[in-house]
Protein backbone atom coordinates (compact mmCIF):
# COMPACT_ATOMS: atom_id res chain seq x y z
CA UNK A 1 86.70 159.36 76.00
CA UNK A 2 84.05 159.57 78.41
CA UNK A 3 84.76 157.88 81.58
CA UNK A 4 82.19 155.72 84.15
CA UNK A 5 79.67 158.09 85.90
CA UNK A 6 80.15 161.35 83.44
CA UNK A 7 76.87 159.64 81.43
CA UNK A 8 73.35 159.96 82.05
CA UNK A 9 72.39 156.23 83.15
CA UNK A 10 68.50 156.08 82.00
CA UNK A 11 67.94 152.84 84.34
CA UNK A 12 69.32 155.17 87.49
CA UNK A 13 67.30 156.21 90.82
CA UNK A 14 68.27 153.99 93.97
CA UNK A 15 65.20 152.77 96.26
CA UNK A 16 65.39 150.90 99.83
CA UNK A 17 63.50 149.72 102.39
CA UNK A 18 62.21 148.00 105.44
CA UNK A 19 59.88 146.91 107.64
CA UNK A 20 59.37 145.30 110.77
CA UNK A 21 56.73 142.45 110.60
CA UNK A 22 56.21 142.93 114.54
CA UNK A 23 56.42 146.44 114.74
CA UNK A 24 59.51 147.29 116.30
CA UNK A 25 60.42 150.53 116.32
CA UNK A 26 63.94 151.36 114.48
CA UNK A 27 65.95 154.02 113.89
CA UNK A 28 66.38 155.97 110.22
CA UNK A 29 69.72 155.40 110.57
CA UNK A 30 70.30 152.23 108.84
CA UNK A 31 68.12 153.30 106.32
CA UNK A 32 69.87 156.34 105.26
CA UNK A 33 73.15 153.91 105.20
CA UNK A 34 71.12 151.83 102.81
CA UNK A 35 71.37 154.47 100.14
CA UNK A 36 75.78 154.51 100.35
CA UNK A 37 76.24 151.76 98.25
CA UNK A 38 74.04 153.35 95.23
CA UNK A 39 75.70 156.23 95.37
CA UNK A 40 75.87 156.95 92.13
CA UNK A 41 72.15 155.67 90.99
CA UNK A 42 71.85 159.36 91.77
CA UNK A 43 72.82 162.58 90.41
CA UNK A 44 72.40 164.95 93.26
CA UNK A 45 68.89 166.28 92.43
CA UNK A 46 66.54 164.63 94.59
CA UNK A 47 66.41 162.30 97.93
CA UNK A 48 64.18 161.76 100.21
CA UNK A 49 62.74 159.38 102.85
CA UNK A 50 59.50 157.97 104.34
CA UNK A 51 58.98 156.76 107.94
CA UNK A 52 56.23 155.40 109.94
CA UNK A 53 55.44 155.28 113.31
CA UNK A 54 57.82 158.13 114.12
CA UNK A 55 55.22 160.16 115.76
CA UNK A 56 53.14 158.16 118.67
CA UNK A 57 52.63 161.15 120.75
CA UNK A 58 50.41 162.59 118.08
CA UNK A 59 49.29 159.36 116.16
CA UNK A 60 45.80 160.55 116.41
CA UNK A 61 46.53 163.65 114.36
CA UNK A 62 47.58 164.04 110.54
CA UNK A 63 51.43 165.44 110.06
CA UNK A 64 51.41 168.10 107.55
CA UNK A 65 54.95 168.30 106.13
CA UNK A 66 54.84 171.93 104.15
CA UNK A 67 57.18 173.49 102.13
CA UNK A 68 57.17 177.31 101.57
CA UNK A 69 59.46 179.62 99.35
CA UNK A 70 59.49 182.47 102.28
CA UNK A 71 57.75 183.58 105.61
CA UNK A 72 55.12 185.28 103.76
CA UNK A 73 53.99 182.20 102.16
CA UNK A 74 53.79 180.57 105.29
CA UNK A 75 51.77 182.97 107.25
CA UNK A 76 49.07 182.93 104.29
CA UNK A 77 49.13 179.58 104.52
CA UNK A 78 48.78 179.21 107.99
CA UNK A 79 46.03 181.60 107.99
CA UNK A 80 44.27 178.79 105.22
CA UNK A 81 44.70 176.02 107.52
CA UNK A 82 43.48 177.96 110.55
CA UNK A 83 39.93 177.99 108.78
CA UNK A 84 40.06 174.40 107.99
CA UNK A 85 41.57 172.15 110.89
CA UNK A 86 42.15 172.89 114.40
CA UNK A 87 46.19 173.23 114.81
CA UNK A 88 47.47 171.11 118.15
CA UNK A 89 51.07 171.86 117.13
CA UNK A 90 53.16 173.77 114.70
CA UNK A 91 57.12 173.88 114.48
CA UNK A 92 59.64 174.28 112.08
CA UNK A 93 61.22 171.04 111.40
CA UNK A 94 64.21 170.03 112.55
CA UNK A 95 67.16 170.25 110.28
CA UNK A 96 70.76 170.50 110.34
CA UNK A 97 73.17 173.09 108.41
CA UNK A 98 75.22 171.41 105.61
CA UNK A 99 77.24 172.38 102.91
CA UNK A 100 75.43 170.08 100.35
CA UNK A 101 71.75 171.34 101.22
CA UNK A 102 71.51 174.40 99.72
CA UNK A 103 68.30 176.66 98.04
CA UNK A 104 66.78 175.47 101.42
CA UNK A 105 63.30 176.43 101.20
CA UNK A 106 60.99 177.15 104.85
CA UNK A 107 59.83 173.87 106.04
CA UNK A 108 57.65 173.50 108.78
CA UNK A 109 55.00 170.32 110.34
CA UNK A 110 51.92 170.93 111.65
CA UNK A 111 49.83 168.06 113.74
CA UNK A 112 46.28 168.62 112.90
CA UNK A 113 42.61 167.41 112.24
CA UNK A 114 39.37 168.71 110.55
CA UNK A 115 36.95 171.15 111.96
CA UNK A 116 33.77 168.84 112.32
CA UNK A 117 31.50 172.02 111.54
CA UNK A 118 33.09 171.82 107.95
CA UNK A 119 33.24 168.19 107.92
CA UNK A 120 29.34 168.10 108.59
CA UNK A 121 28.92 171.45 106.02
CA UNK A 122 30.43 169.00 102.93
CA UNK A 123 29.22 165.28 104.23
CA UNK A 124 32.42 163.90 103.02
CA UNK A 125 34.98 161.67 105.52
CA UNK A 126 38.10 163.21 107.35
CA UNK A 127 40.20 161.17 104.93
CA UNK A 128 39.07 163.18 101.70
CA UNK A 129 38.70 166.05 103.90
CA UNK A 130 42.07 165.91 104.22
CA UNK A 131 42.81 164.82 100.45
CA UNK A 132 40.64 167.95 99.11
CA UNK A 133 42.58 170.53 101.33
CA UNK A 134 45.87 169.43 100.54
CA UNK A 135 45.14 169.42 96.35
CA UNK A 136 43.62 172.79 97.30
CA UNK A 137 47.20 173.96 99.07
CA UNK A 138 49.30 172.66 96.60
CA UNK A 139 47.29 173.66 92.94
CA UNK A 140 46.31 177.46 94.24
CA UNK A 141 48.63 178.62 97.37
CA UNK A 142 51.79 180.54 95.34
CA UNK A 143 54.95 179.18 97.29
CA UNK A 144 53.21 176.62 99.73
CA UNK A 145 53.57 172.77 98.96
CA UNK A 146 52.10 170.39 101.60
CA UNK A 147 54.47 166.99 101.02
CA UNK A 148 53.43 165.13 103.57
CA UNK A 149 49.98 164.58 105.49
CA UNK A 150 49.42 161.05 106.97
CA UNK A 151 48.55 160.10 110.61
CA UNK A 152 51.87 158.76 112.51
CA UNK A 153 54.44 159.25 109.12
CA UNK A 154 56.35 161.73 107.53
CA UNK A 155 58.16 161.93 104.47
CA UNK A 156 61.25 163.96 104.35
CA UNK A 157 62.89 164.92 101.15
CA UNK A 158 65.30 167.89 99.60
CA UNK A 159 67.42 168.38 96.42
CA UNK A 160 70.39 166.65 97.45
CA UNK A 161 72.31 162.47 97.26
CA UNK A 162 69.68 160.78 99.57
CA UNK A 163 72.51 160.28 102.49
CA UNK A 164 73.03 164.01 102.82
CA UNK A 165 69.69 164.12 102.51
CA UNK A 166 68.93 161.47 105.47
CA UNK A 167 71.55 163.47 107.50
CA UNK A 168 70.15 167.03 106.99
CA UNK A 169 66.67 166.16 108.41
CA UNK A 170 67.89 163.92 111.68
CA UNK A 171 66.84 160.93 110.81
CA UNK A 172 68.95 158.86 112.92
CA UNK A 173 66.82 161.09 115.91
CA UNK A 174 63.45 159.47 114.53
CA UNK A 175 62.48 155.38 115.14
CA UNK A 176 59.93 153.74 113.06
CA UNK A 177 58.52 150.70 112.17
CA UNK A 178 59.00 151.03 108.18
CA UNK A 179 61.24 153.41 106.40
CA UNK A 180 61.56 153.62 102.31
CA UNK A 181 64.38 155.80 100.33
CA UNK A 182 65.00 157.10 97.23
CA UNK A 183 68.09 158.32 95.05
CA UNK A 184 66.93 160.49 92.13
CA UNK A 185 68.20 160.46 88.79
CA UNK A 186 66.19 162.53 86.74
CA UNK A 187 66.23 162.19 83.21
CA UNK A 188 63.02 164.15 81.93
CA UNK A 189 61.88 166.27 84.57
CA UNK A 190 63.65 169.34 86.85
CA UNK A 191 65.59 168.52 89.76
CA UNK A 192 63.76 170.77 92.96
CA UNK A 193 62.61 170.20 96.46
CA UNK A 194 58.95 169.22 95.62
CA UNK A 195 60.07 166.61 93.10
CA UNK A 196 62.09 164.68 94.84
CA UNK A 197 60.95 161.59 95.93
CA UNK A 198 58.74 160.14 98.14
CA UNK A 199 55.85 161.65 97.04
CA UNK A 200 53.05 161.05 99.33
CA UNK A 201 49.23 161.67 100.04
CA UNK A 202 46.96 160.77 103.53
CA UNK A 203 49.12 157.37 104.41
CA UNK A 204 50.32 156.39 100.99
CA UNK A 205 54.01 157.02 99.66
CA UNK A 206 55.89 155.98 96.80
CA UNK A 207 59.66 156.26 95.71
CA UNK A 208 59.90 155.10 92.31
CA UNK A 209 62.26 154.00 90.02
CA UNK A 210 61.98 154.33 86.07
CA UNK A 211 59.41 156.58 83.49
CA UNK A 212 56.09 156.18 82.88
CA UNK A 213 55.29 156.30 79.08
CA UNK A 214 51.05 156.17 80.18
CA UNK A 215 51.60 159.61 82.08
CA UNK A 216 49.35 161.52 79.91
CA UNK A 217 46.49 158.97 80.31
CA UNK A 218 46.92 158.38 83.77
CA UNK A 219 46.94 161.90 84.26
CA UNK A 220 43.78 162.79 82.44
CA UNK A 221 41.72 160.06 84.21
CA UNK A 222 42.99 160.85 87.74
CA UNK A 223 42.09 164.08 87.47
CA UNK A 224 38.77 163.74 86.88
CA UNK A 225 38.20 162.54 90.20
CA UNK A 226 39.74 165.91 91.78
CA UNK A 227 43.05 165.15 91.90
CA UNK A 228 46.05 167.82 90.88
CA UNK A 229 49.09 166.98 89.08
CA UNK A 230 51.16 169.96 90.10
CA UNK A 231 54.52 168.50 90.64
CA UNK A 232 55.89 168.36 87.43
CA UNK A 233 56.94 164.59 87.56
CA UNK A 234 55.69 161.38 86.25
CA UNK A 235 55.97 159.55 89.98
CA UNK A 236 53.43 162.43 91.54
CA UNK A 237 50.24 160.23 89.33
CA UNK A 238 51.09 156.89 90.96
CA UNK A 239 50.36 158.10 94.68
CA UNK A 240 47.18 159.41 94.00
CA UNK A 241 46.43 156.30 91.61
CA UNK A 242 46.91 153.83 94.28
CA UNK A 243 44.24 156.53 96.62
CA UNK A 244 41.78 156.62 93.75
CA UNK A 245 41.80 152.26 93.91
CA UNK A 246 42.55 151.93 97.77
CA UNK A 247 41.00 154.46 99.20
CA UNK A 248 37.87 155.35 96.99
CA UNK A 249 37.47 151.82 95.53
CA UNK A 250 37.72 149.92 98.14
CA UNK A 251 40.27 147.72 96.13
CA UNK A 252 42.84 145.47 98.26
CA UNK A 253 46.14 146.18 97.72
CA UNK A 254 46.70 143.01 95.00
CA UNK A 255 44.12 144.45 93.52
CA UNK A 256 45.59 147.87 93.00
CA UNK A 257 48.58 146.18 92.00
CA UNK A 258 46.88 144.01 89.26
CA UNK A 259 45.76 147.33 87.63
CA UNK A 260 48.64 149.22 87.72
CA UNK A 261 50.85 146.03 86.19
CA UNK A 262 47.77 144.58 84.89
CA UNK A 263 48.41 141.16 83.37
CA UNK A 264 49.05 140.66 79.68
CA UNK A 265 45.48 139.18 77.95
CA UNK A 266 47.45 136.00 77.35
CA UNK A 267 48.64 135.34 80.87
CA UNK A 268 44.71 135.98 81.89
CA UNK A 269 43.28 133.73 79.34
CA UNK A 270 45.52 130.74 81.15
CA UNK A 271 44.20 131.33 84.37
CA UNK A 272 40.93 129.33 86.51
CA UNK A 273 37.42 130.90 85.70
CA UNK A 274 37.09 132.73 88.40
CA UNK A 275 40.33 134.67 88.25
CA UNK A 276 40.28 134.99 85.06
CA UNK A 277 36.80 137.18 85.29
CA UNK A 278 38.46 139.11 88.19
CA UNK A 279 41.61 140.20 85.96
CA UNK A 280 39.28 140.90 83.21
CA UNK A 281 37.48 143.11 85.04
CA UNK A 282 39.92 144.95 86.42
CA UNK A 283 41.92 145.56 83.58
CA UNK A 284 38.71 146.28 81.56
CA UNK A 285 37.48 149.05 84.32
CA UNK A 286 40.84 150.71 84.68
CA UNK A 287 42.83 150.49 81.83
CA UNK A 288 43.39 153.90 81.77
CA UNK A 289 44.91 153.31 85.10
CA UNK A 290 47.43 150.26 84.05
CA UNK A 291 51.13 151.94 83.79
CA UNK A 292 53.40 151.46 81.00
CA UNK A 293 56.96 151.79 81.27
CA UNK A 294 59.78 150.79 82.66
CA UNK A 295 59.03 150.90 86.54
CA UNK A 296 59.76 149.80 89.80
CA UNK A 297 58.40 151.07 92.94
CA UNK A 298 57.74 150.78 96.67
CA UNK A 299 54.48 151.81 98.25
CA UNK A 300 54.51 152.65 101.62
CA UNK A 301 50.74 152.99 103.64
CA UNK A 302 49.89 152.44 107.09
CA UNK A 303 51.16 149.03 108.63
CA UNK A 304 52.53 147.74 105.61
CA UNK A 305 54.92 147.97 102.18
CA UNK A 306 54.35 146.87 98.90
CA UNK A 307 57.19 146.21 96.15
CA UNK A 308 56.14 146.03 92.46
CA UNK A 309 57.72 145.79 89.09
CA UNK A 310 56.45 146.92 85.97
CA UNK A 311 55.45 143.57 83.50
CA UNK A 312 58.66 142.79 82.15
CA UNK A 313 60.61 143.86 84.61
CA UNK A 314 62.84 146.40 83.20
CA UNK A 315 63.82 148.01 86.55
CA UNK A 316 66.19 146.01 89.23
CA UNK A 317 64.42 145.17 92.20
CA UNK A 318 65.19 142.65 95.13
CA UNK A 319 64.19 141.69 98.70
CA UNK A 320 65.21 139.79 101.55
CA UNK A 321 64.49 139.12 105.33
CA UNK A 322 66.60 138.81 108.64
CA UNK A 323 66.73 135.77 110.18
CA UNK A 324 64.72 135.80 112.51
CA UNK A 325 62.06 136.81 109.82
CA UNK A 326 61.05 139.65 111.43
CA UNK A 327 62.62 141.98 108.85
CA UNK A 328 61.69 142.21 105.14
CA UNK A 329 63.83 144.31 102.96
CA UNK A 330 63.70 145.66 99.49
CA UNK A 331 66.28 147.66 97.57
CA UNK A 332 67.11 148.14 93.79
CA UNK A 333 70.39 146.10 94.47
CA UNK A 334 71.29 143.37 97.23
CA UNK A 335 74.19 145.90 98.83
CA UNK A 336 71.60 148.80 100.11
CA UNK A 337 69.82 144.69 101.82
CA UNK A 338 73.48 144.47 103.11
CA UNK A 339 74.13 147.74 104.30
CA UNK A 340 70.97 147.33 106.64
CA UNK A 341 71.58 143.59 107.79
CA UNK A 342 74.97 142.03 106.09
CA UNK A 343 73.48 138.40 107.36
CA UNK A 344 70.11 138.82 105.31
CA UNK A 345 68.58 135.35 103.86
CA UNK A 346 65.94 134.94 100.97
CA UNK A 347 67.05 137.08 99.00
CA UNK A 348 65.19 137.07 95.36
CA UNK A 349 64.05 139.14 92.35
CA UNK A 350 60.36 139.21 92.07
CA UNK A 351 59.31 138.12 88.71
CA UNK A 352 57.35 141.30 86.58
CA UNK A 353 54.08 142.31 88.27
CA UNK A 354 54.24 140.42 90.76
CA UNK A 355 53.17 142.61 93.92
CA UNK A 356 55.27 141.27 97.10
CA UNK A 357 52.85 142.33 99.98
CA UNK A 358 54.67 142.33 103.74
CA UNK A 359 51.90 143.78 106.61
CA UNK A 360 53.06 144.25 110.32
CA UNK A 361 52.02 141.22 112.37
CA UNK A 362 51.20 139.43 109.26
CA UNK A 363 53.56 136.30 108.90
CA UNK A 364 52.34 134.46 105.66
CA UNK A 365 53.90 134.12 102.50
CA UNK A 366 51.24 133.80 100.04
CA UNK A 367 51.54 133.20 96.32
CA UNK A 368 51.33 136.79 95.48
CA UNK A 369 55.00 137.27 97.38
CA UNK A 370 52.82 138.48 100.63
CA UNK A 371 55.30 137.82 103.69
């Protein structure tokens, strides 16, 4: 007879979060006591964390997180950055020894920023300066894996439960104004440092919860633009999909959100004119972009979070907000909300697709589920 927690549970993977509509700065400590209560969403092969606003004193530079299997990997790689950006710090990052971190690979941050003379040399933006070096490190550079390179964020992640996880890296040492967590439960891909979760590019972040049956097709657009799916996960696509729309498009972040969960055809053909020729469009243009599966995810970017669920909403997600408002949380289940503030209000379940939008110093709760 097989007993509770000695099965595979397919609708695993914990994810948490919050944010501070004003910007206060917090520590990652409640956030990594978030992830307790799902302990077993998780199977041990993957946490990880993302935090913003955890590095003011070098908010003008981007924060390469890097992985490498060995020294020698690192000095190559060092050598390849050296050419490309001008390095104003480099450090190993700060861990502590545990018992349930092991296979620990190097890991080191480097604060950085382009070299204008090659900036000029290829007439593109630091932004996808930054994109194009970092597909480069991670699809060609044997035993170097750059997993995190925004301005003012990191994400910090390891095979491992996601409160070991939060513990090995020091995270109650860092204060930011928005964290996000995930608890891994693989089911069709390896367990190993870089596929752990958050997986991040530039500003952007996502923990994820749930498989993506449109992989291929996602895939095989994307990466016709010059992205790299290297990572050997289904959650690695989403991070550069929401770039590709964002970033490249010029999409808002609704938008983004009405591609990836596009809207069935009959829920478009009830809505006003003009709407109704926005949706089509956008579902039309990218539906090799809309994602099919069972999903639920958290987005994390620069001054902001956004929560989505797939269209029928076959992955458990909730959110809630202090009282004072100034706090919006989102977790797969109300006890990581409780962990982080047991007197939370408004707590809900956002309906399938629906995209709940909270930006720092933005107040509003619009019909999209914007706070």
């Amino acid at each position: 007879m097989q007993k509770e927690g000695q099965i595979r549970i397919p609708s695993g993977c914990a994810i948490s979060a919050v944010i501070s509509k004003s910007g206060k700065r917090m520590s990652g400590e409640k956030i990594v006591s978030s992830m307790v209560p799902v302990h077993d969403r998780s199977n041990g092969l993957g946490g990880g964390f993302a935090a913003y606003g955890i590095y003011p004193e070098h908010r003008d530079f981007y924060a390469l997180h890097v992985f490498f299997d060995d020294d020698v990997c690192r000095a190559d790689c060092e050598n390849y950055l050296r050419e490309r950006f001008e390095i104003v710090d480099a450090e190993v990052l700060p861990t502590r020894t545990m018992r349930e971190i092991t296979d620990e690979p190097v890991i080191w941050r480097y604060f950085v920023y382009p070299r204008r003379t090659r900036l000029r040399a290829l007439q593109v933006d630091e932004r996808e300066y930054v994109v194009r070096v970092v597909m480069k490190i991670n699809s060609t550079l044997k035993g170097a894996y750059v997993f995190s390179s925004g301005k003012n964020m990191g994400v910090f992640k390891a095979v491992g439960y996601p409160e070991d996880v939060g513990r090995y890296y020091r995270l109650e040492e860092y204060e930011g104004y928005s964290w996000t967590a995930h608890g891994r439960y693989p089911t069709n891909t390896p367990g190993w440092w870089g596929g752990a979760h958050p997986f991040a590019l530039l500003d952007y972040s996502i923990v994820h919860n749930g498989e993506i049956s449109s992989y291929d097709a996602n895939r095989r657009f994307i990466e016709m633009f010059g992205y790299r799916c290297t990572l050997q996960t289904d959650t690695e696509v989403i991070t550069y999909i929401i770039d590709y729309l964002v970033r490249r498009q010029g999409m808002t972040y609704e938008e983004a959100a009405h591609v990836i969960a596009a809207p069935f055809w009959d829920t478009i053909s009830h809505r006003e004119p003009e709407e109704r020729e926005r949706l089509t469009y956008l579902r039309t243009v990218f539906s090799s972009l809309l994602v099919t599966g069972p999903f639920s995810i958290v987005l994390g970017f620069e001054g902001g979070l956004m929560a989505l669920n797939d269209r029928l909403k076959l992955r458990s997600m909730v959110t809630g907000h202090s009282e004072d408002g100034d706090r919006v949380y989102i977790a797969s289940e109300e006890a990581s909300i409780r962990k982080m503030d047991e007197d939370a209000t408004g707590i809900y379940a956002p309906a399938g697709g629906e995209p709940v939008i909270v930006k720092v110093k933005e107040g509003r709760r619009a019909a999209v589920g914007e706070y």
